[in-house]
N, C-alpha and C. Protein backbone atom coordinates (compact mmCIF):
# COMPACT_ATOMS: atom_id res chain seq x y z
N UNK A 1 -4.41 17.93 9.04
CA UNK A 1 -3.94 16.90 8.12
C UNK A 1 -3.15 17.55 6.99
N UNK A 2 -2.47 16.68 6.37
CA UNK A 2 -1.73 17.58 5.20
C UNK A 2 -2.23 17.59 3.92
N UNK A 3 -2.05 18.76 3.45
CA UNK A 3 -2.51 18.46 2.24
C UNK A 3 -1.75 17.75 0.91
N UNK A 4 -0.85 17.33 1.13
CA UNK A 4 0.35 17.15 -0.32
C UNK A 4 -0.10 15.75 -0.76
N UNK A 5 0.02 15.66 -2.10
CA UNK A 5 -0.56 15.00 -2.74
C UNK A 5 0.13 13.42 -2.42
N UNK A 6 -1.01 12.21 -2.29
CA UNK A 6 -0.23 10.72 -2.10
C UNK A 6 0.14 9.85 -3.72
N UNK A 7 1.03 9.52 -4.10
CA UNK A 7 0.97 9.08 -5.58
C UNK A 7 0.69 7.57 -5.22
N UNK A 8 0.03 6.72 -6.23
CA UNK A 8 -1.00 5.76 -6.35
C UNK A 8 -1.01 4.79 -7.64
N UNK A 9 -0.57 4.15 -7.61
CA UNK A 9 -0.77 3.04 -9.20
C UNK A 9 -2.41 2.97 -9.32
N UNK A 10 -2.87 2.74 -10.10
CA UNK A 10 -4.23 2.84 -10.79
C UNK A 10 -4.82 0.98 -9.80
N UNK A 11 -4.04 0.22 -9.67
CA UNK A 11 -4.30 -0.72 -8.84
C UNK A 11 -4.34 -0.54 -7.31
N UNK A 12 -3.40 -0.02 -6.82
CA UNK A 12 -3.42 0.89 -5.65
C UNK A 12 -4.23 1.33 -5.16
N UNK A 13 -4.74 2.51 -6.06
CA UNK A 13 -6.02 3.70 -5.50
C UNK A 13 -7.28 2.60 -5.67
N UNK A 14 -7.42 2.01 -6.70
CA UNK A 14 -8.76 1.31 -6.53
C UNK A 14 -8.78 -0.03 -5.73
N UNK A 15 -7.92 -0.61 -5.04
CA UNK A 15 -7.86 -1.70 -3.99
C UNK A 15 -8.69 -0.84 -2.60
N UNK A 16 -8.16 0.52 -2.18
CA UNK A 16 -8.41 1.73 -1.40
C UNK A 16 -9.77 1.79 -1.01
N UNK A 17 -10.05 2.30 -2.89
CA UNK A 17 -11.38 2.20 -2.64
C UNK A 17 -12.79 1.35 -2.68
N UNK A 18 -12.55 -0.16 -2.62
CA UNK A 18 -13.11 -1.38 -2.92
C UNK A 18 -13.08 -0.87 -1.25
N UNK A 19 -12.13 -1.20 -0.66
CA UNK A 19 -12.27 -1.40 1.10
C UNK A 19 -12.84 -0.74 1.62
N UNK A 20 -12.85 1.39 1.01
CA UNK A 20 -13.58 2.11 1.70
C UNK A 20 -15.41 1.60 1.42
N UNK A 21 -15.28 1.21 -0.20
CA UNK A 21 -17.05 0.91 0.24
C UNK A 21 -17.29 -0.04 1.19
N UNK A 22 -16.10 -1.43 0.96
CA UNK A 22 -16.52 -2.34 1.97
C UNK A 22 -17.06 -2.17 3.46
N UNK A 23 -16.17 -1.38 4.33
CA UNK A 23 -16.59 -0.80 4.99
C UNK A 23 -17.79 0.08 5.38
N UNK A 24 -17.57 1.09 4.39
CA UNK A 24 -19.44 1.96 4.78
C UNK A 24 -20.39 1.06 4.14
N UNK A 25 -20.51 -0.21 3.52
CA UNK A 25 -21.62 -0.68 2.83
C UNK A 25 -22.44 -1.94 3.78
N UNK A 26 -20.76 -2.46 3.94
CA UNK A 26 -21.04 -4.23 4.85
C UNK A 26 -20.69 -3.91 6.15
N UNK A 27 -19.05 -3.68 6.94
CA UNK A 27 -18.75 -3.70 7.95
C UNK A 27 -19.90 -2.24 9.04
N UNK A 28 -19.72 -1.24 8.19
CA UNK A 28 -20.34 0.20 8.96
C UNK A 28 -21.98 -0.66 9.78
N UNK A 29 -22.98 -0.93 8.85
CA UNK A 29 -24.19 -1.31 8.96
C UNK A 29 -23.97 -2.29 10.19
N UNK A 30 -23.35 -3.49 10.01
CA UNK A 30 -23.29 -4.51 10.58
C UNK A 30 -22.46 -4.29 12.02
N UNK A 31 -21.71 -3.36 12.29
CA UNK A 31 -21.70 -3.24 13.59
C UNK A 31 -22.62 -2.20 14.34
N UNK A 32 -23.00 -1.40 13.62
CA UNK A 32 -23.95 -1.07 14.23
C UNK A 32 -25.53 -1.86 14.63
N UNK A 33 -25.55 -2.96 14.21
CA UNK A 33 -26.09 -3.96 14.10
C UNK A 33 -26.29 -4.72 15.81
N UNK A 34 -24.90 -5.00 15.67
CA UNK A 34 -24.06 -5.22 17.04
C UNK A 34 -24.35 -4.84 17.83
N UNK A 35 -23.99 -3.25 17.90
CA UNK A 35 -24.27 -2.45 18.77
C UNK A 35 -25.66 -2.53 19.31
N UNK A 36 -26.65 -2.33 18.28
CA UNK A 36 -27.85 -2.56 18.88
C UNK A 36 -28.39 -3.50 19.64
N UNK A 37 -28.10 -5.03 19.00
CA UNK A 37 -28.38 -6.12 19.90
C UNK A 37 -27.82 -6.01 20.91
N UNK A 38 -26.78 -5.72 21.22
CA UNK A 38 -26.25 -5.38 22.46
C UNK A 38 -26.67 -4.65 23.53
N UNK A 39 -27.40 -3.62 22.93
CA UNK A 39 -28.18 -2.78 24.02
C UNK A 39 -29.38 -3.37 24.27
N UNK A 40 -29.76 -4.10 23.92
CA UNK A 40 -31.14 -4.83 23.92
C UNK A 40 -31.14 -6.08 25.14
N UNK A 41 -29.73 -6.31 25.19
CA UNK A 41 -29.17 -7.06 26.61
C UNK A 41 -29.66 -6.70 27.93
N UNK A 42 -29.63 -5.26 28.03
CA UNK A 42 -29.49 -4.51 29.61
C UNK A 42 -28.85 -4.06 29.64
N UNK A 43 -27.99 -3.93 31.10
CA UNK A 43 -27.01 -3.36 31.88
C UNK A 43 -25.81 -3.04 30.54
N UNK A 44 -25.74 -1.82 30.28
CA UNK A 44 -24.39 -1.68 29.75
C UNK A 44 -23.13 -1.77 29.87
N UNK A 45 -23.03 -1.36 31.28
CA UNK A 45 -21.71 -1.33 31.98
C UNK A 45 -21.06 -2.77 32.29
N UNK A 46 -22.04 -3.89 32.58
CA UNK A 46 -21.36 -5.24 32.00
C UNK A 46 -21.38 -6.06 31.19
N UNK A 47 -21.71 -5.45 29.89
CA UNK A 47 -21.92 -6.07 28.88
C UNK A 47 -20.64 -5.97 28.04
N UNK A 48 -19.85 -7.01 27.74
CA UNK A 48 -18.90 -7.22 27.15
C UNK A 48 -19.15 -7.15 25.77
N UNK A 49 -20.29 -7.92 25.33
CA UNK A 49 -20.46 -7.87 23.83
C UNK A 49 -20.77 -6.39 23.49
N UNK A 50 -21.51 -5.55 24.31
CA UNK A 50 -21.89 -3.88 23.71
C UNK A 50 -20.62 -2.92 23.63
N UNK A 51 -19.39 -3.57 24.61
CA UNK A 51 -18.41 -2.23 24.74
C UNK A 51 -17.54 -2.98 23.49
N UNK A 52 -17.16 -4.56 23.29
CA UNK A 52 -16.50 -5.15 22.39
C UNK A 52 -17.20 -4.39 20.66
N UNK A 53 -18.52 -4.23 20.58
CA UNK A 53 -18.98 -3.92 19.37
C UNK A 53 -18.59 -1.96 19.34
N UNK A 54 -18.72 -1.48 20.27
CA UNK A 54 -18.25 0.00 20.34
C UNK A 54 -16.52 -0.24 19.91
N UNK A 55 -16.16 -0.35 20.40
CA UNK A 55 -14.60 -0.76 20.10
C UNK A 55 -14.15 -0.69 18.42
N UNK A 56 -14.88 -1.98 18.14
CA UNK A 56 -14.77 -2.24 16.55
C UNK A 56 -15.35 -0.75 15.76
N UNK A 57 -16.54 -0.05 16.08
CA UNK A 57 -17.27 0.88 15.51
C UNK A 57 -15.95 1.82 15.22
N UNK A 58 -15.53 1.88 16.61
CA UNK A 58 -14.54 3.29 16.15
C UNK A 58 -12.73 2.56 15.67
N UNK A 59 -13.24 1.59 15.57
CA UNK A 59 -11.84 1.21 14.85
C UNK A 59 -12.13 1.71 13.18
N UNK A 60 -13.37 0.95 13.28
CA UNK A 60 -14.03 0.93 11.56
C UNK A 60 -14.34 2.84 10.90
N UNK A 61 -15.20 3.09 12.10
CA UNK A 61 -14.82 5.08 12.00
C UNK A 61 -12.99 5.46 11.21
N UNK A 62 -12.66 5.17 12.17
CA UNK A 62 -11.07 5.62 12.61
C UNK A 62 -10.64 5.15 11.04
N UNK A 63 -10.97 3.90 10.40
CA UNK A 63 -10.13 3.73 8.79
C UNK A 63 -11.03 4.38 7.82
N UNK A 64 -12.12 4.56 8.16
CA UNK A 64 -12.95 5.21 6.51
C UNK A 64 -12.13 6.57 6.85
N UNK A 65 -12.42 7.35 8.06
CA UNK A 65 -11.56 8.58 8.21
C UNK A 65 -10.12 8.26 7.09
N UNK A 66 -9.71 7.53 7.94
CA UNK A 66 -8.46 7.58 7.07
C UNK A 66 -8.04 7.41 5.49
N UNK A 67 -9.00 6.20 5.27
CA UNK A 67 -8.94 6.19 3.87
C UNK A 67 -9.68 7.36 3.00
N UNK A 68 -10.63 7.86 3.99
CA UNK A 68 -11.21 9.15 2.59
C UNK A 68 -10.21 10.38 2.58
N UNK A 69 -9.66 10.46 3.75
CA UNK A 69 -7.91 11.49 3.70
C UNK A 69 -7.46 11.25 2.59
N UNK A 70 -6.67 10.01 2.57
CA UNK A 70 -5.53 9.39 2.26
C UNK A 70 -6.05 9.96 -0.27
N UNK A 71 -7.27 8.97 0.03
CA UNK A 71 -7.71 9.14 -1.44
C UNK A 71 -8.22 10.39 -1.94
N UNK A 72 -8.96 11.22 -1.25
CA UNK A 72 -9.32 12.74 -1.10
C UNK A 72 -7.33 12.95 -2.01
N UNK A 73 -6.26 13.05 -1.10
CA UNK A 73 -5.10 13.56 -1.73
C UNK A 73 -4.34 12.40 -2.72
N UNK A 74 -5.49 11.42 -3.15
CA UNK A 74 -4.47 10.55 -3.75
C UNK A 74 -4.05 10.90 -5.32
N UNK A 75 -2.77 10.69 -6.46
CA UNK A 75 -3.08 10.96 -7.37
C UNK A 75 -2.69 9.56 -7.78
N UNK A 76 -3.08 9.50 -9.33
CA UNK A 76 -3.29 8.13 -9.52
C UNK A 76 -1.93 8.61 -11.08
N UNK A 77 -0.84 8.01 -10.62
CA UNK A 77 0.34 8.21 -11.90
C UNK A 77 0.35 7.14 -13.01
N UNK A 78 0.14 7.80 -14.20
CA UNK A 78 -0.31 6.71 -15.46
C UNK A 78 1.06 6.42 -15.67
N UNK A 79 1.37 5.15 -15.83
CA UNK A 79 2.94 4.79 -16.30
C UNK A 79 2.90 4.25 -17.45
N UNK A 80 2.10 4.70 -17.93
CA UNK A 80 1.96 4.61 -20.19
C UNK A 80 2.49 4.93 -21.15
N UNK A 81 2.64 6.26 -20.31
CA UNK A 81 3.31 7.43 -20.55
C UNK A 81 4.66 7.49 -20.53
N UNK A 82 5.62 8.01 -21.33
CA UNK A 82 6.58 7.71 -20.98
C UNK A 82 8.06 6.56 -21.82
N UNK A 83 9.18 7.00 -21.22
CA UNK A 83 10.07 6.01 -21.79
C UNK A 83 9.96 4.66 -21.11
N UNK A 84 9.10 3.56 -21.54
CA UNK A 84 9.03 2.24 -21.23
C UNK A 84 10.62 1.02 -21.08
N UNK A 85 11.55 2.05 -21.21
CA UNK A 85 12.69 1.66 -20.83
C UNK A 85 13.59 1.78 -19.65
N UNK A 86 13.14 2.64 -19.05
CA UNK A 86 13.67 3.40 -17.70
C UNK A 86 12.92 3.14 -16.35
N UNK A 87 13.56 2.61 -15.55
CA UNK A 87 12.38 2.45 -14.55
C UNK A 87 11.97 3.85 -13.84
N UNK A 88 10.57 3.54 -13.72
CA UNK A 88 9.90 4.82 -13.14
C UNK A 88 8.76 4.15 -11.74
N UNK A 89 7.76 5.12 -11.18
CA UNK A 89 6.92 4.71 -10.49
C UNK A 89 6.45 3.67 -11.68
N UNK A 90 5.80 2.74 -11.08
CA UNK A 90 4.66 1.65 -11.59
C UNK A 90 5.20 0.90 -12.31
N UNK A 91 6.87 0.92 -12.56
CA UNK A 91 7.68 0.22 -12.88
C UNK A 91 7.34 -1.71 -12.18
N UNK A 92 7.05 -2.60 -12.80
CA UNK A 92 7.77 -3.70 -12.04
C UNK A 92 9.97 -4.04 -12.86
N UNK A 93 10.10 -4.52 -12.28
CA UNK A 93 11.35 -4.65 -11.94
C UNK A 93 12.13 -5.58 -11.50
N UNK A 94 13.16 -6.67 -12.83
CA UNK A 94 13.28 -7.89 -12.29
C UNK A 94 14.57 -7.61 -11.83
N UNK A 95 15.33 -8.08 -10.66
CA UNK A 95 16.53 -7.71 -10.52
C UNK A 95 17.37 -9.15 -9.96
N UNK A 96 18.41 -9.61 -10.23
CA UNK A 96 19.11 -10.15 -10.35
C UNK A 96 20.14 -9.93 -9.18
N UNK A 97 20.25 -10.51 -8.03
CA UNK A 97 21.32 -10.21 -7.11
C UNK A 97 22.89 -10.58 -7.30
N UNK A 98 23.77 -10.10 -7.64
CA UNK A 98 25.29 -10.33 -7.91
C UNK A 98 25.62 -11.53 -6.84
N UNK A 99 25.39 -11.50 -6.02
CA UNK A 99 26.45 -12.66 -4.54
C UNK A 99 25.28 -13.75 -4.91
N UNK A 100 24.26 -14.09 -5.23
CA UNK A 100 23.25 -15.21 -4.82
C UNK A 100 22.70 -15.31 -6.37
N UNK A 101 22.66 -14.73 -7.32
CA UNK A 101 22.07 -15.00 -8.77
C UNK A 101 21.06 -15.22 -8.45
N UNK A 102 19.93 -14.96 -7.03
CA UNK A 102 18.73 -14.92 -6.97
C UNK A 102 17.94 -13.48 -7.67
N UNK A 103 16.77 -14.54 -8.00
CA UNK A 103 15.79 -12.96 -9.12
C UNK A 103 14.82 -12.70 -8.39
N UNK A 104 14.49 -11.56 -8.55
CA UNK A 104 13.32 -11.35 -7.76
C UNK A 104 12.60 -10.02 -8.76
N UNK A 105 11.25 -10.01 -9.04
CA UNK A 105 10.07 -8.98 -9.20
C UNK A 105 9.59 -8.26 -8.36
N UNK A 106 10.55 -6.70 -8.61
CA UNK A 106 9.63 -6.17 -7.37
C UNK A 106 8.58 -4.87 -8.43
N UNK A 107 7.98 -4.37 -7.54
CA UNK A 107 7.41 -3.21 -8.06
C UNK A 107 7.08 -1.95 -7.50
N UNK A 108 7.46 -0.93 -8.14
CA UNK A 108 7.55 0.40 -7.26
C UNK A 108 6.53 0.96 -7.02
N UNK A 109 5.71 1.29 -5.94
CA UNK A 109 4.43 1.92 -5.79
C UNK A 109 4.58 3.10 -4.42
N UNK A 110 3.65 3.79 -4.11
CA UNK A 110 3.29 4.82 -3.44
C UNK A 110 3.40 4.01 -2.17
N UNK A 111 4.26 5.05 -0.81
CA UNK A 111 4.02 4.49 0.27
C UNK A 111 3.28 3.48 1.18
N UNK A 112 1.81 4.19 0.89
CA UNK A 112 0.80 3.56 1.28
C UNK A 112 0.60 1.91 0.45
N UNK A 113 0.60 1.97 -0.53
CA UNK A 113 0.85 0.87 -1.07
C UNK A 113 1.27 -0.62 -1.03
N UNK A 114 2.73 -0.11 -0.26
CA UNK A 114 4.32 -0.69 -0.38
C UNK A 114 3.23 -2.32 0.69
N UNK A 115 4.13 -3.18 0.18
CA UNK A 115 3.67 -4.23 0.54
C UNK A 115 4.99 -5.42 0.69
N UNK A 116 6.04 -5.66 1.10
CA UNK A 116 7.10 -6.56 0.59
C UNK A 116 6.48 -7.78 0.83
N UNK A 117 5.71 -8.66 1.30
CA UNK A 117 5.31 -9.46 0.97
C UNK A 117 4.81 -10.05 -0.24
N UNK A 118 4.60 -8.97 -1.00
CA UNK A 118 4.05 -8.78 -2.07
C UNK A 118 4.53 -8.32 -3.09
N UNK A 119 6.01 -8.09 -2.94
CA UNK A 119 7.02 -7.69 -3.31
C UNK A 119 6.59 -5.96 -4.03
N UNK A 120 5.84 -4.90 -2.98
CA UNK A 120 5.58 -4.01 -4.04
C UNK A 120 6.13 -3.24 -2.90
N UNK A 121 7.32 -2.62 -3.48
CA UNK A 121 8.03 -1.27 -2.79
C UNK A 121 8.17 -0.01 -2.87
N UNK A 122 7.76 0.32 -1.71
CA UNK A 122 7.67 2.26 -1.70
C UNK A 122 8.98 2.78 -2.06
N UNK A 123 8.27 3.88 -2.75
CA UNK A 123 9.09 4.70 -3.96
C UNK A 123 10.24 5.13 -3.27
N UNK A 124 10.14 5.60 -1.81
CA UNK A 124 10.99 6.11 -0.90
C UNK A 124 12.37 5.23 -0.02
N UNK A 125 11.56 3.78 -0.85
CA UNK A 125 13.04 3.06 0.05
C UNK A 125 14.03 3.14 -1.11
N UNK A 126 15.05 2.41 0.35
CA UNK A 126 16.60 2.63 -0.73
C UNK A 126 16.89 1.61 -1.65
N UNK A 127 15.72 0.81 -2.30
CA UNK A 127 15.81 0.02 -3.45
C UNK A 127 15.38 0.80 -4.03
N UNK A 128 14.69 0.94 -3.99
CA UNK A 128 13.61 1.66 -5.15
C UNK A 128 14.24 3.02 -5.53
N UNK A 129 14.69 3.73 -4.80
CA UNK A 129 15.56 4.89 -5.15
C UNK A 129 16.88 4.53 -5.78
N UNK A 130 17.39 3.56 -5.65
CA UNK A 130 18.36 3.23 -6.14
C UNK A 130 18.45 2.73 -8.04
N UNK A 131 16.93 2.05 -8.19
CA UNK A 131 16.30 1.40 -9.05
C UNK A 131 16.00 2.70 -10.27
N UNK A 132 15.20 4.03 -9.49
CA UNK A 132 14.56 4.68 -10.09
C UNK A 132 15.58 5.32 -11.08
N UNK A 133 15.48 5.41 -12.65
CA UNK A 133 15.94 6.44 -13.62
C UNK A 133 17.16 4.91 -14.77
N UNK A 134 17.06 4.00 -13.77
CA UNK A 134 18.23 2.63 -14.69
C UNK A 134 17.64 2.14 -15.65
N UNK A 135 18.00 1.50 -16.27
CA UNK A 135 17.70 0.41 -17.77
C UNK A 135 18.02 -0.81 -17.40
N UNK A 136 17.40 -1.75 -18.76
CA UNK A 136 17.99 -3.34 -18.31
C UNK A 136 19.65 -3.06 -18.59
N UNK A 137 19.97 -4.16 -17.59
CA UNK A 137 21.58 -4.40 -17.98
C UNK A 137 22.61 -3.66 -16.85
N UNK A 138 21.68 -2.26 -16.17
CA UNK A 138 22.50 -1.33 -15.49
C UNK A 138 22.63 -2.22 -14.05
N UNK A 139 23.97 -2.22 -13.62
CA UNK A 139 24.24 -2.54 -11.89
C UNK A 139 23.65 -1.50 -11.30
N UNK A 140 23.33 -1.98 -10.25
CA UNK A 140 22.78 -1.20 -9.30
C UNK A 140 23.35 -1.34 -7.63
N UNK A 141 23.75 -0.54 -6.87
CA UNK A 141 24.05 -0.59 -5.78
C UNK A 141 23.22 -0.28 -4.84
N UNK A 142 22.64 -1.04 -3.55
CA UNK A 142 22.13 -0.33 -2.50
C UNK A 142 22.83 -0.54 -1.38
N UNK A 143 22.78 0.48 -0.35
CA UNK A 143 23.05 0.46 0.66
C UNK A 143 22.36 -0.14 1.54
N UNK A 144 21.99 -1.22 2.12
CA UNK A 144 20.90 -1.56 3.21
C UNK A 144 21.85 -1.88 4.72
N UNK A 145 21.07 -2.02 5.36
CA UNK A 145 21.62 -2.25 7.00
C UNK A 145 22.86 -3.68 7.21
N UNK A 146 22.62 -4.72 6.13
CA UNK A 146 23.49 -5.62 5.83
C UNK A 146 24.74 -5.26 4.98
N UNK A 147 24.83 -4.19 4.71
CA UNK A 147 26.00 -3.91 3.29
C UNK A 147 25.64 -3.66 2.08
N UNK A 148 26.33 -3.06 1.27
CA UNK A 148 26.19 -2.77 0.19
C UNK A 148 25.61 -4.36 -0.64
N UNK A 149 24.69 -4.19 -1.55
CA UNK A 149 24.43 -5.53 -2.06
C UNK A 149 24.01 -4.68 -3.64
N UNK A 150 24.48 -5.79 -4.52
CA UNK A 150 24.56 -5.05 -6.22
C UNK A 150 23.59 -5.79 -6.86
N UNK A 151 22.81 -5.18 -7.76
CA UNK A 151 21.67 -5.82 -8.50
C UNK A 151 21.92 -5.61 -9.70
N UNK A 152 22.05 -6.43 -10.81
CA UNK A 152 21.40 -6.28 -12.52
C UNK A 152 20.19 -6.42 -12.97
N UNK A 153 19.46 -5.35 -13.28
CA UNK A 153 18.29 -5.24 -13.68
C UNK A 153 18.22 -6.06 -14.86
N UNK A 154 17.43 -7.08 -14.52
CA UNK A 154 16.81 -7.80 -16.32
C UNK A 154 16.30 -7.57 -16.66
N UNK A 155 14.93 -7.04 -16.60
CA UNK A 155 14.17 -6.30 -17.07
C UNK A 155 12.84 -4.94 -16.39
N UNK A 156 12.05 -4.47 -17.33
CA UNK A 156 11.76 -3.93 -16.94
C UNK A 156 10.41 -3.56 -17.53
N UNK A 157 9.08 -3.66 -16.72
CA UNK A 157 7.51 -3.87 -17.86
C UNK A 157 6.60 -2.93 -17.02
N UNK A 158 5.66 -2.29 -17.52
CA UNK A 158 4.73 -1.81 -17.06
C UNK A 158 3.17 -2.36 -17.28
């Protein structure tokens, strides 16, 4: 696994870790739960409900693994700090589209994070890179798969 550090909004890392307890506290117990009644059936080999509850076990294995990786290297970036004028990580970010005068709030967060439904975008796309180091007022250009499309930042809050 790698070791390099994952960066994390302070909302971020602790959403992470609400799920990792969820998991080892409620889901971990309770399929093993499963599992047991299941064996209490008989025949293993046709028991649908015992191999269906194995299944879930190592799905549920397979994400605490992952999430204690992921937070083990997570760092958590204070955006307090700092020129509150410039967008940075943990920036939200209202931007203003030039062709459509549609607005939209997005907010810049750590890969893992990134959510566009939710309008919260990893640091690594080409908005957000485009976004990162501007002020209110500055145009902004991105390149996306549709064409160049230009944004005016209105504002900008942490």
């Amino acid at each position: 696994m790698a070791t390099e550090s994952i960066p994390f909004t302070k909302t971020g890392f602790d959403r992470l870790q609400a799920e990792l307890s969820r998991l080892k506290s409620d889901e971990r117990p309770r399929v093993i739960q499963e599992i047991a009644e299941a064996r209490s059936h008989g025949d293993l080999k046709e028991n649908a409900e015992y191999h269906a509850a194995r299944e879930k076990q190592g799905f549920i294995e397979g994400r605490i693994a992952d999430l204690e990786d992921k937070l083990s290297r997570g760092q958590v970036i204070d955006s307090s700090d700092g020129d509150q004028t410039q967008v940075r990580f943990a920036a939200f970010v209202t931007c203003c589209d030039q062709e459509t005068g549609e607005e939209k709030t997005y907010q810049i967060v750590g890969d893992i994070e990134a959510d566009i439904r939710e309008l919260r975008i990893s640091l690594s796309s080409p908005l957000a890179r485009a976004l990162i180091g501007k002020r209110v007022d500055d145009l902004v250009e991105v390149h996306a798969p549709k064409g160049a499309v230009e944004y005016t930042i209105t504002s900008i809050r942490y």
